[in-house]
Protein backbone atom coordinates (compact mmCIF):
# COMPACT_ATOMS: atom_id res chain seq x y z
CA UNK A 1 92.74 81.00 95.99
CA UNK A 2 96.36 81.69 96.00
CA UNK A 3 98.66 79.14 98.05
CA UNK A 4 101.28 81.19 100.27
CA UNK A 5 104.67 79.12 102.04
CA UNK A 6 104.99 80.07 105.74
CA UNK A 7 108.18 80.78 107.57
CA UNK A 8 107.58 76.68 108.84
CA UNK A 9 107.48 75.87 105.08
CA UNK A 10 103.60 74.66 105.05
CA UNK A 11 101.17 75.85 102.41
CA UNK A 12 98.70 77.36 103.47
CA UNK A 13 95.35 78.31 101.39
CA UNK A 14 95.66 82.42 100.64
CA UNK A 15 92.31 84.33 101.64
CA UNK A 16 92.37 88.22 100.11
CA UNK A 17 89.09 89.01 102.40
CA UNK A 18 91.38 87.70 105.50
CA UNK A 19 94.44 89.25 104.51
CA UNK A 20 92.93 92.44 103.87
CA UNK A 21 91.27 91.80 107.89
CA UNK A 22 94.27 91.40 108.87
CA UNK A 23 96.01 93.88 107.27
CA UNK A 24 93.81 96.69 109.38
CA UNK A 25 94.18 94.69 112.34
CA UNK A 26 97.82 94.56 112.32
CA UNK A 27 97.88 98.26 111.89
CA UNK A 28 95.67 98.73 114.83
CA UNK A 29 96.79 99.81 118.09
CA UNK A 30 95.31 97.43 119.80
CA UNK A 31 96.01 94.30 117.70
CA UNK A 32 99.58 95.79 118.16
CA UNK A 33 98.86 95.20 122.06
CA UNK A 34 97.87 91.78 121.55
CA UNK A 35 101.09 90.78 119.55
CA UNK A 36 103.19 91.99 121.53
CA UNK A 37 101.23 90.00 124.80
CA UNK A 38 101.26 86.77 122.67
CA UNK A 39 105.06 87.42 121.40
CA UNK A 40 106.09 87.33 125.35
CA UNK A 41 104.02 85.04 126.35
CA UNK A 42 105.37 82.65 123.92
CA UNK A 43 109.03 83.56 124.69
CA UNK A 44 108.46 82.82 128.12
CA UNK A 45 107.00 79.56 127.19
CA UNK A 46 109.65 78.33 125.13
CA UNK A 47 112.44 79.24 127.85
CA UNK A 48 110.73 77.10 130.48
């Protein structure tokens, strides 16, 4: 288990079997999709 710093500065515990999930989800068109709903949906959130 590798420990990894997020952009917030926690540690967080490092999972290769997740990363490597996530990896092929982020390249996917439709996780794409979903990012880019979430990534609005929180900049409309913080601007209220």
């Amino acid at each position: 288990t590798r420990f990894l710093k997020t952009p917030e500065g926690v540690v967080r515990s490092y999972d290769r079997t997740r990363n490597v999930i996530c990896t092929e989800c982020r390249n996917s068109v439709t996780m794409q999709r979903v990012l880019a709903f979430y990534r609005g949906h929180h900049r409309e959130a913080k601007s209220e």
